[in-house]
Protein backbone atom coordinates (compact mmCIF):
# COMPACT_ATOMS: atom_id res chain seq x y z
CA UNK A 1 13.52 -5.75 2.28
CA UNK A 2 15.49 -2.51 0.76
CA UNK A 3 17.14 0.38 2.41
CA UNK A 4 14.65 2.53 1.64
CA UNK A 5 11.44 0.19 3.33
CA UNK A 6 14.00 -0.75 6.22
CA UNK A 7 13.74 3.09 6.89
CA UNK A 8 10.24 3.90 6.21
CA UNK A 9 9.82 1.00 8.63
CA UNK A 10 12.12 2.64 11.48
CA UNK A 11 11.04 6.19 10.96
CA UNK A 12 7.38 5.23 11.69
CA UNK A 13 8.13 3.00 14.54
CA UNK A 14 9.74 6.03 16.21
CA UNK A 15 6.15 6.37 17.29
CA UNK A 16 5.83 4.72 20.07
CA UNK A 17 2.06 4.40 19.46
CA UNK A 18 0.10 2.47 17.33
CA UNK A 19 -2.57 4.52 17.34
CA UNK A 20 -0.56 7.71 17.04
CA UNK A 21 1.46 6.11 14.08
CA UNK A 22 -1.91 5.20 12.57
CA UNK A 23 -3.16 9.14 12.72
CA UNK A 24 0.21 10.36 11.17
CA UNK A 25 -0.05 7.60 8.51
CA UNK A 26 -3.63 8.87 7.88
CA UNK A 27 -2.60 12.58 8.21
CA UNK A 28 0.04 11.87 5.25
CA UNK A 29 -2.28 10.23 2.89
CA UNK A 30 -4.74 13.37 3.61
CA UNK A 31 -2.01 15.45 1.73
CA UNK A 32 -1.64 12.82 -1.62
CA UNK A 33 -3.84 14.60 -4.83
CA UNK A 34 -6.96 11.86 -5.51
CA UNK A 35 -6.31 9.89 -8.58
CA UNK A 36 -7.76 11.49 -11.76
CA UNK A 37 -11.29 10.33 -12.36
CA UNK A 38 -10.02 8.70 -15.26
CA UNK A 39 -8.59 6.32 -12.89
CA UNK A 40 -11.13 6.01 -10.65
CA UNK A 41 -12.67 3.24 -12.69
CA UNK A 42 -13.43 -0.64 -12.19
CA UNK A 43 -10.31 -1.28 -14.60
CA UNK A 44 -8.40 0.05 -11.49
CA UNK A 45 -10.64 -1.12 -8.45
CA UNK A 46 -9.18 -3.90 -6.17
CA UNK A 47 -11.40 -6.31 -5.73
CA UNK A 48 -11.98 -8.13 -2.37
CA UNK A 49 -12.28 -4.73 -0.55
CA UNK A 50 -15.19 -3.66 0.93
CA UNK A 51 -14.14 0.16 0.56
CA UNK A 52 -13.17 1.49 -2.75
CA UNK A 53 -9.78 1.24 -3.73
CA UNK A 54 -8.20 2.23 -6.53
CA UNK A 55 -4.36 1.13 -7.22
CA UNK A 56 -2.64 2.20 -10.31
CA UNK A 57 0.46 -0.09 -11.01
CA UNK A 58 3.15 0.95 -13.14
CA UNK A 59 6.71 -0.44 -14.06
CA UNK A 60 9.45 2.58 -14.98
CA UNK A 61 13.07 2.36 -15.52
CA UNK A 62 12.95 -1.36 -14.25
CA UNK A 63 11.03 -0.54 -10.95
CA UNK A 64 7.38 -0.52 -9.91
CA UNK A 65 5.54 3.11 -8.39
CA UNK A 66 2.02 2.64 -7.23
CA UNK A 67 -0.44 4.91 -6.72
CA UNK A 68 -3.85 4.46 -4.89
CA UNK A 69 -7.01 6.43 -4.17
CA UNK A 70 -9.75 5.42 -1.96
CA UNK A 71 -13.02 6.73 -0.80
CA UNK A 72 -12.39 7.08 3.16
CA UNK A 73 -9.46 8.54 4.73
CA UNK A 74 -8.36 5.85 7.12
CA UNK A 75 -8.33 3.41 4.44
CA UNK A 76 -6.93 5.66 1.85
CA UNK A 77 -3.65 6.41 4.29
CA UNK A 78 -3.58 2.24 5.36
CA UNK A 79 -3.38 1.80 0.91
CA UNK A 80 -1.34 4.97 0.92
CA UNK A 81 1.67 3.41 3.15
CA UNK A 82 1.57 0.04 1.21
CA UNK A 83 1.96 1.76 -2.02
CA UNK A 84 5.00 3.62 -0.81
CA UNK A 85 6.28 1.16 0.34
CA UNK A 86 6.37 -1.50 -2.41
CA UNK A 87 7.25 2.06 -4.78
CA UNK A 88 10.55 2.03 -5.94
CA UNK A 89 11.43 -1.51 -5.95
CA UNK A 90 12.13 -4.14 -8.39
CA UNK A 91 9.76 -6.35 -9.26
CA UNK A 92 11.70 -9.21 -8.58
CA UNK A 93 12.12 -8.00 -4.98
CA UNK A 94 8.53 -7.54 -4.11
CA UNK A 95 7.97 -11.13 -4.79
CA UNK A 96 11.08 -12.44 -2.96
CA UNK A 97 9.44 -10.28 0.38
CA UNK A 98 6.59 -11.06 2.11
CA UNK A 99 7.03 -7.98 4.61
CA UNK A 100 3.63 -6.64 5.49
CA UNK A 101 4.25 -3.34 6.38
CA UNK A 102 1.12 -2.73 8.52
CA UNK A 103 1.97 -6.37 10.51
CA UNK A 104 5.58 -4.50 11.28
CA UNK A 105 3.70 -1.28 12.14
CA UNK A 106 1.13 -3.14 14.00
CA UNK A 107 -1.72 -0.97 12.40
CA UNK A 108 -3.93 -4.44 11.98
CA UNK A 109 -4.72 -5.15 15.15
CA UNK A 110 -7.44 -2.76 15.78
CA UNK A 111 -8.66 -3.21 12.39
CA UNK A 112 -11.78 -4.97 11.52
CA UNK A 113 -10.80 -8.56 9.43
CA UNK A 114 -13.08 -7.09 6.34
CA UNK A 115 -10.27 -4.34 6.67
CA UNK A 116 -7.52 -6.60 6.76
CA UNK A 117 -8.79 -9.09 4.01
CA UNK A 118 -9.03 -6.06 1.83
CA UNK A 119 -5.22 -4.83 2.78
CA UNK A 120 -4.50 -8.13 1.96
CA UNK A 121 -6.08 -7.87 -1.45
CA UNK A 122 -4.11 -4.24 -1.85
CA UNK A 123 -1.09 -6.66 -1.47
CA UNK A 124 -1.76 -9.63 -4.03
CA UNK A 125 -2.68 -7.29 -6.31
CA UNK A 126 0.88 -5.38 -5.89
CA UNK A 127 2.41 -8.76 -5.96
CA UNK A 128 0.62 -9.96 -8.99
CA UNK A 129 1.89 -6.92 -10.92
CA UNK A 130 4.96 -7.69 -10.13
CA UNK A 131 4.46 -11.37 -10.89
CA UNK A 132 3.44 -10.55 -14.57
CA UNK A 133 6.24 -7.43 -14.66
CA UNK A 134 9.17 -10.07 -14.23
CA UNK A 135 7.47 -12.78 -16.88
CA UNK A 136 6.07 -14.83 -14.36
């Protein structure tokens, strides 16, 4: 894990609770501009969620930034935090970390597992951009 996730981590957990984290992590997402509808396509959907989610993937001066959309808040700020906090990192470095932010948040235990399973898909697909961004 970097610096910079180490502290996104810690600043978060400064909440003591998980269900006030979870509001301020929604609250934050609620101030992120929607993707353009030119990226609200299926070319951009993750599949296995339930929701709509949209995650834009790019690679720039030898680090990955992701941006997401989705089409309810609460999911939208859960997509939001993963994004920022595989942003910013080197692809080689989001595959040698299998951190899940929300586990070390503990925002999944009040989720629903068709919640989770699509977090988890938000994830893989992160991962497997990274996978084909290093040559693998």
């Amino acid at each position: 894990m970097t610096d910079r996730q180490q502290q996104l981590l810690d600043d978060l957990n400064l909440i003591e609770d998980a269900q006030e984290r979870l509001t301020i992590v929604v609250d934050r997402a609620r101030k992120l501009a929607p993707l353009p509808e030119t990226q609200r396509t299926d070319e951009y959907r993750v599949p296995g969620c339930v929701s709509q989610v949209w995650l834009v993937s790019e690679l720039s001066d030898g680090r990955c930034h992701f941006h997401c959309d989705a089409d309810g808040p609460l999911v939208k700020g859960l997509v939001a935090l993963v994004c920022e906090f595989y942003s910013e990192t080197a692809p080689a470095d989001i595959i040698a970390d299998d951190t899940d932010p929300l586990a070390e948040l503990h925002l999944l235990a009040n989720l629903s597992p068709t919640r989770r399973n699509g977090l988890a898909a938000v994830r893989a697909t992160i991962k497997q951009f990274a996978t084909r961004q290093s040559g693998g």
